[in-house]
Structures are given as structure tokens and as C-alpha cells.
PDB file of N, CA and C in Angstrom:
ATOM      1  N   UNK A   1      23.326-149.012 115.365  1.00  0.00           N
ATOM      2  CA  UNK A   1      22.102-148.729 114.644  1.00  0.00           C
ATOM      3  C   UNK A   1      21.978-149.741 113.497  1.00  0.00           C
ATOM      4  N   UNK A   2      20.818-150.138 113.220  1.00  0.00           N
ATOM      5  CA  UNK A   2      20.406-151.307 112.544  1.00  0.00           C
ATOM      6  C   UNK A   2      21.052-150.328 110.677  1.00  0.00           C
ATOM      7  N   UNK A   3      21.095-151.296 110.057  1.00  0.00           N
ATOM      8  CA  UNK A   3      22.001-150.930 108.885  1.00  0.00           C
ATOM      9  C   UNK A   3      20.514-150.418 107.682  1.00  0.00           C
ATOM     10  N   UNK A   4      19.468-151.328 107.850  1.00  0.00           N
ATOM     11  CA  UNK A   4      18.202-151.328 107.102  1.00  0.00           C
ATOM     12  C   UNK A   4      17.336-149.973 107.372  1.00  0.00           C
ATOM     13  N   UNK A   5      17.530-149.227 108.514  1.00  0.00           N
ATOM     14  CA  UNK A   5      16.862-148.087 109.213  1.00  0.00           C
ATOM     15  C   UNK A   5      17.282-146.686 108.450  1.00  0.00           C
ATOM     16  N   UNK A   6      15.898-146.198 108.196  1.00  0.00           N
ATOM     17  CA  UNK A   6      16.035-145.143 107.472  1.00  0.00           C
ATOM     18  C   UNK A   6      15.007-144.133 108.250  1.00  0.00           C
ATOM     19  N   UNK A   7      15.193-142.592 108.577  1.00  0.00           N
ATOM     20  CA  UNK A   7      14.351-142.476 109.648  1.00  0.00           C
ATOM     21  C   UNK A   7      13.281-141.491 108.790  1.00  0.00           C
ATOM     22  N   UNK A   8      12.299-141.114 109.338  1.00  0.00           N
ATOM     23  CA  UNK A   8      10.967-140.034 108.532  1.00  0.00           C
ATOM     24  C   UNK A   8      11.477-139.492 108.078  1.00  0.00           C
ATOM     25  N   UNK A   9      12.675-138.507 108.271  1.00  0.00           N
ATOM     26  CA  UNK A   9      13.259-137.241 107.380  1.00  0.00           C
ATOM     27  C   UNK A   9      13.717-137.707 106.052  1.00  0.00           C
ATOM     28  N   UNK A  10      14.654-138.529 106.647  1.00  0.00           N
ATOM     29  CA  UNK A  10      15.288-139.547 105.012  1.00  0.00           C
ATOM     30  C   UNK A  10      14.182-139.680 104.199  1.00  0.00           C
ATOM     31  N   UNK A  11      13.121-140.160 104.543  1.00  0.00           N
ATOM     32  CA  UNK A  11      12.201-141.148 103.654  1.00  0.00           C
ATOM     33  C   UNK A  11      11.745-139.413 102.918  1.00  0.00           C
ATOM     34  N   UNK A  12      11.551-138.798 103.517  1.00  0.00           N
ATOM     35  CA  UNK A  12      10.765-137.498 103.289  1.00  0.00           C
ATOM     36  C   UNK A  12      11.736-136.757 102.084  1.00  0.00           C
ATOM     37  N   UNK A  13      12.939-136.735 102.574  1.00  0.00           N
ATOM     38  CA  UNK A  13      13.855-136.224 101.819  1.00  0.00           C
ATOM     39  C   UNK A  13      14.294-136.951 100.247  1.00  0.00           C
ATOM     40  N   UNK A  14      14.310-138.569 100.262  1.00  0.00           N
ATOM     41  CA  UNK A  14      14.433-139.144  98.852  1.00  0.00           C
ATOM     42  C   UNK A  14      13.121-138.869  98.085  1.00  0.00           C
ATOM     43  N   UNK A  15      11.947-139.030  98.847  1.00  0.00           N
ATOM     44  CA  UNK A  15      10.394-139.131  98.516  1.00  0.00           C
ATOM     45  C   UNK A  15      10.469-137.660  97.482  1.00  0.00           C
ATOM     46  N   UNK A  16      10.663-136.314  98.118  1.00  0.00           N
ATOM     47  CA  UNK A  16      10.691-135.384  97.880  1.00  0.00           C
ATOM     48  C   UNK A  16      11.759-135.181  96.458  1.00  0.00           C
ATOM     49  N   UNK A  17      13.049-135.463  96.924  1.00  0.00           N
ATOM     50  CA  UNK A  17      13.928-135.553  95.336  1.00  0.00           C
ATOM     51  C   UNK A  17      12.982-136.365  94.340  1.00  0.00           C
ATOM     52  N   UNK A  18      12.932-137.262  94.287  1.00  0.00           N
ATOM     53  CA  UNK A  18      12.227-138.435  93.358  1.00  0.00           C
ATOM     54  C   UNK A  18      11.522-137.559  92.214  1.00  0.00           C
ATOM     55  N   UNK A  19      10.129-137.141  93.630  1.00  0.00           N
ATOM     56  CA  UNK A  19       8.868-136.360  92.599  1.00  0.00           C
ATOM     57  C   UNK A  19       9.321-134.835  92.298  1.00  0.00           C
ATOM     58  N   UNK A  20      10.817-134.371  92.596  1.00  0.00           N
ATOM     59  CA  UNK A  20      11.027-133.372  92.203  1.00  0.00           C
ATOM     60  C   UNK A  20      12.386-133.401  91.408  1.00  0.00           C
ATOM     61  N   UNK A  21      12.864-133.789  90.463  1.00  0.00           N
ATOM     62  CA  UNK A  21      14.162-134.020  89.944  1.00  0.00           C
ATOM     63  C   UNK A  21      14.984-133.089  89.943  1.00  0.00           C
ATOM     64  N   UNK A  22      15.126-131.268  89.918  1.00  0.00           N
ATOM     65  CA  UNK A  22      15.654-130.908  89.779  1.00  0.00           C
ATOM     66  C   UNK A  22      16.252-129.967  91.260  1.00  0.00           C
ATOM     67  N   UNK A  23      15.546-130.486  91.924  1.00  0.00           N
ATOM     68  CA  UNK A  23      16.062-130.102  93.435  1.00  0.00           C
ATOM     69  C   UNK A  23      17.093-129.614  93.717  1.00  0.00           C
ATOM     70  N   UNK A  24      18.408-130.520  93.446  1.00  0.00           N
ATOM     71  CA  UNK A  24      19.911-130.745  93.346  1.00  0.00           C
ATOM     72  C   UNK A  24      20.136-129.285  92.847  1.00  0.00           C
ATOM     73  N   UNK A  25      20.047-129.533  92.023  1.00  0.00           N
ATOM     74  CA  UNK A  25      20.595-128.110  90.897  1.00  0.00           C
ATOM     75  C   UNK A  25      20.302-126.975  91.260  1.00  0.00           C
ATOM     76  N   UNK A  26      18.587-126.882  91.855  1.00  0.00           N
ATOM     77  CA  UNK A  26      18.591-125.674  92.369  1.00  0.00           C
ATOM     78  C   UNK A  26      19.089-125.258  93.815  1.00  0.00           C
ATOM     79  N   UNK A  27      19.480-126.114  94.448  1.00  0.00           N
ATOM     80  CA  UNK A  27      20.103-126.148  95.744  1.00  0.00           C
ATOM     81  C   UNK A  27      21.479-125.674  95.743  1.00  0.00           C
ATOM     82  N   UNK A  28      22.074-126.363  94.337  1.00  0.00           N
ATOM     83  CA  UNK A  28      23.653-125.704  93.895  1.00  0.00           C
ATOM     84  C   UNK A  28      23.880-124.032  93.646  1.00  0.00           C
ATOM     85  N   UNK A  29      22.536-124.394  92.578  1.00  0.00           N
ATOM     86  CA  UNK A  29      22.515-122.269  91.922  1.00  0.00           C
ATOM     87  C   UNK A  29      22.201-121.849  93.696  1.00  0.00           C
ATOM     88  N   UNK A  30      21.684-121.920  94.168  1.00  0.00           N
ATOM     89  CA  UNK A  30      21.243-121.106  95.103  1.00  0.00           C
ATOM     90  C   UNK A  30      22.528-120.901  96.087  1.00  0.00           C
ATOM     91  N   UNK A  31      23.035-121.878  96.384  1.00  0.00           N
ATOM     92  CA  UNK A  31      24.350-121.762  97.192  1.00  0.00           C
ATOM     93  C   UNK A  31      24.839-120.549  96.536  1.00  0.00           C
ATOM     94  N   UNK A  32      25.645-121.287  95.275  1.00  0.00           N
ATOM     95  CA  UNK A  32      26.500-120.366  94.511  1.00  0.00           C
ATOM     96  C   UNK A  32      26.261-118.889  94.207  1.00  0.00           C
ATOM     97  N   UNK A  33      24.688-118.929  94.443  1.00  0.00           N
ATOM     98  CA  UNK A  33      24.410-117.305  94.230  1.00  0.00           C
ATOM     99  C   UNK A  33      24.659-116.352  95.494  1.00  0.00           C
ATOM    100  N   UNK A  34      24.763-117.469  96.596  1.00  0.00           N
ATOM    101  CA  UNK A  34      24.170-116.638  97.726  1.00  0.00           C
ATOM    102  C   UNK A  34      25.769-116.508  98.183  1.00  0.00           C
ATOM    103  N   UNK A  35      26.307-117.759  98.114  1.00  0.00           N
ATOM    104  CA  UNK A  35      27.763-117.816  98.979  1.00  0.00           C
ATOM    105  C   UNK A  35      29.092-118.035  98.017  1.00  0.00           C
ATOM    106  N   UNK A  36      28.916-118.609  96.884  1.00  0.00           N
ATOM    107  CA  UNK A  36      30.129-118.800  96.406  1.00  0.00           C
ATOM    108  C   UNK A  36      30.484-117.541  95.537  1.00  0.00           C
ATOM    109  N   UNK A  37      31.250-116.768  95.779  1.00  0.00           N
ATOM    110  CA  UNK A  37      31.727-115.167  95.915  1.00  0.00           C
ATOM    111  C   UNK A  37      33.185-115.042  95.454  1.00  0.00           C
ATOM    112  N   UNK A  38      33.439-114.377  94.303  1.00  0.00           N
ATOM    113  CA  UNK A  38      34.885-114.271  94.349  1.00  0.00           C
ATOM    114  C   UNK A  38      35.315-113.059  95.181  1.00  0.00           C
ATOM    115  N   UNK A  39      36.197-112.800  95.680  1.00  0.00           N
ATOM    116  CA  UNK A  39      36.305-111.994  96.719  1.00  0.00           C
ATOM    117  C   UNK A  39      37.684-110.770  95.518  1.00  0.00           C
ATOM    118  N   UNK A  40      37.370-110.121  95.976  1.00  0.00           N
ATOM    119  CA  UNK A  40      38.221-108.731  95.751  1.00  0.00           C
ATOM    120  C   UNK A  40      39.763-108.859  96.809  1.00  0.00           C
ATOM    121  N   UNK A  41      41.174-108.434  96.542  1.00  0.00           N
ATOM    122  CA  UNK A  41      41.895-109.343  96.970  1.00  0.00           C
ATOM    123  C   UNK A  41      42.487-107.554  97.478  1.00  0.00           C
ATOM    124  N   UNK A  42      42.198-106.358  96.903  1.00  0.00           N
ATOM    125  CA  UNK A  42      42.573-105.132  96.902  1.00  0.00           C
ATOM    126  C   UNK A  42      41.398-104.535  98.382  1.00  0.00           C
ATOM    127  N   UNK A  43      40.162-105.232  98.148  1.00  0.00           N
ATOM    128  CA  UNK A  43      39.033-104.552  99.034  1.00  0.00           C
ATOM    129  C   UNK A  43      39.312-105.539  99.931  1.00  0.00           C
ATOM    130  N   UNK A  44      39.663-106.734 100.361  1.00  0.00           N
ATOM    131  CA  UNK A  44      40.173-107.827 101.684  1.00  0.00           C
ATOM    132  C   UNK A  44      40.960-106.793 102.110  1.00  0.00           C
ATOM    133  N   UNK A  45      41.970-106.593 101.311  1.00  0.00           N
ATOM    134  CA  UNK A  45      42.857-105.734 102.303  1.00  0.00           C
ATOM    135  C   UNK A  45      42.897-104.110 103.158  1.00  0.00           C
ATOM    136  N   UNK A  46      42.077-103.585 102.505  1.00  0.00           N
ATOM    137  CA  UNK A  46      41.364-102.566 102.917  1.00  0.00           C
ATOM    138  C   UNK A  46      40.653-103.078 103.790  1.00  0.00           C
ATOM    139  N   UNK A  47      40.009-103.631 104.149  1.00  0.00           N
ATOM    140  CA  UNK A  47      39.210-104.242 105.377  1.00  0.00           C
ATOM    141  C   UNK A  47      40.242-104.474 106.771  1.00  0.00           C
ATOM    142  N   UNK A  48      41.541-105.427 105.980  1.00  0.00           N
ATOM    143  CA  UNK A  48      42.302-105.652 106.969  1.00  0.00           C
ATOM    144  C   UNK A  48      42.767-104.592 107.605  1.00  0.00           C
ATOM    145  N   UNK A  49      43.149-103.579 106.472  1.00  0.00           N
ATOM    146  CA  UNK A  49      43.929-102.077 107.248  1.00  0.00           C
ATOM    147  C   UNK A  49      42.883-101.227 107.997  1.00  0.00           C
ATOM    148  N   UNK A  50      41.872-101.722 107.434  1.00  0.00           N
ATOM    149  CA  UNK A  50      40.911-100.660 108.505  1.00  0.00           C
ATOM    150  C   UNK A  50      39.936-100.698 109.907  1.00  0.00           C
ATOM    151  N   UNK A  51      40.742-102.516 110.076  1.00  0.00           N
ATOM    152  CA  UNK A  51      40.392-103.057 111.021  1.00  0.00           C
ATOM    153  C   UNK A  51      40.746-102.415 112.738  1.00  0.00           C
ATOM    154  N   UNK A  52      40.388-102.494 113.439  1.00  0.00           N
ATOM    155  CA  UNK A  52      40.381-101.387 114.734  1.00  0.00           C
ATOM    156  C   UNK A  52      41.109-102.636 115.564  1.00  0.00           C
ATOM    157  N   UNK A  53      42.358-102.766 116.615  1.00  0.00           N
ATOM    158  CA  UNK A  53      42.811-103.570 117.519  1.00  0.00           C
ATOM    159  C   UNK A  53      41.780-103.506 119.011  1.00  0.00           C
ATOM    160  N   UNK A  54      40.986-104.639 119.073  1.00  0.00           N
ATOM    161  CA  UNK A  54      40.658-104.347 120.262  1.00  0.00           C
ATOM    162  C   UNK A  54      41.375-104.433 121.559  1.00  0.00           C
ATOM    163  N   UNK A  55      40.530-104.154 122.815  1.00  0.00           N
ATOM    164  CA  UNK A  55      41.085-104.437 123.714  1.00  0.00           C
ATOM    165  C   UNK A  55      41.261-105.544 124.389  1.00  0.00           C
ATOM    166  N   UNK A  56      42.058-105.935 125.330  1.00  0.00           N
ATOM    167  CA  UNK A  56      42.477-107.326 125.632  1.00  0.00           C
ATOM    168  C   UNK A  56      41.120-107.349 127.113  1.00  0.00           C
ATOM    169  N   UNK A  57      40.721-106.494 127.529  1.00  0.00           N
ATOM    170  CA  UNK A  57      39.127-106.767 128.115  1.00  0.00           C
ATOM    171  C   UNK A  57      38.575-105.446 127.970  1.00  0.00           C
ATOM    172  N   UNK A  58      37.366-106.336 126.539  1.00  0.00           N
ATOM    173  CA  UNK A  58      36.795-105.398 126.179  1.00  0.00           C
ATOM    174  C   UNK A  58      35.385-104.828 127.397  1.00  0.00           C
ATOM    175  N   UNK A  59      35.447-105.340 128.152  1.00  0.00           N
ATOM    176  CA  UNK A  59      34.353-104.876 129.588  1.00  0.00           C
ATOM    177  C   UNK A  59      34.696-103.749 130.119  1.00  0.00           C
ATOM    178  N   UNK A  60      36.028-103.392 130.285  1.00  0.00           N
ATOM    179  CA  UNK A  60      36.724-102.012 130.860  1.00  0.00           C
ATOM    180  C   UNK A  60      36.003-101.077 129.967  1.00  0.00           C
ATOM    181  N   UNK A  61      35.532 -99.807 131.184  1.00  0.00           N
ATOM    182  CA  UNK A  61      35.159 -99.073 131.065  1.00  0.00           C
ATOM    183  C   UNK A  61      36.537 -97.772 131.184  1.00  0.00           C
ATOM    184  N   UNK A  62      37.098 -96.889 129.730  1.00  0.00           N
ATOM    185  CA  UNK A  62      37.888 -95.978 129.574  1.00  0.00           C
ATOM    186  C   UNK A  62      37.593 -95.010 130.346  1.00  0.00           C
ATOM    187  N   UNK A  63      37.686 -94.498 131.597  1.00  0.00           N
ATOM    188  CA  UNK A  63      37.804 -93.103 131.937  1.00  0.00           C
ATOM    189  C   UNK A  63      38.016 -91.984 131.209  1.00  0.00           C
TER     190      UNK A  63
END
């Protein structure tokens, strides 16, 4: 691929940062709000213990 080639999305995507400066930042808060999570290390494990072993084929039908 030619090294100079930039395709519509790119152009769309710098075009878009440019006339919007704070893009970045809100792209970060938004992550961080949505996904970066401290996790509970007492409630993980409760999850783990209350986890059910499935079956090795779960298609079988139990009589």
C-alpha cells in the first residue's frame, strides 16, 4: 500500500478531531465510566463459588 494513502474514514476521522478538540478526552471519560471498573475481590469470589459446573455435552437431555 502506497505510504501517501489515507482512506475517507481517516480523512473523516482527523477532519472531525481538528474541528472538535476535545474528542479524545471525552472518548477516555466515557471508556472509563463505562468499563474501567475496580472490581470487588470478596464479590469475584462469590461469583466464583457460586458458579454451577457444566456438563461436558451440554445437548444431553437428563432423564
Amino acid at each position: 500500500m502506497a505510504n501517501n494513502f489515507t482512506s475517507e474514514l481517516t480523512q473523516f476521522l482527523n477532519q472531525y478531531k481538528s474541528d472538535h478538540p476535545g474528542t479524545d478526552e471525552r472518548q477516555f471519560a466515557g471508556r472509563a465510566r463505562l468499563w474501567d471498573k475496580d472490581l470487588d475481590p470478596e464479590q469475584q469470589e462469590g461469583f466464583r463459588a457460586a458458579r454451577v459446573a457444566q456438563d461436558p455435552y451440554v445437548y444431553y437431555q437428563k432423564a
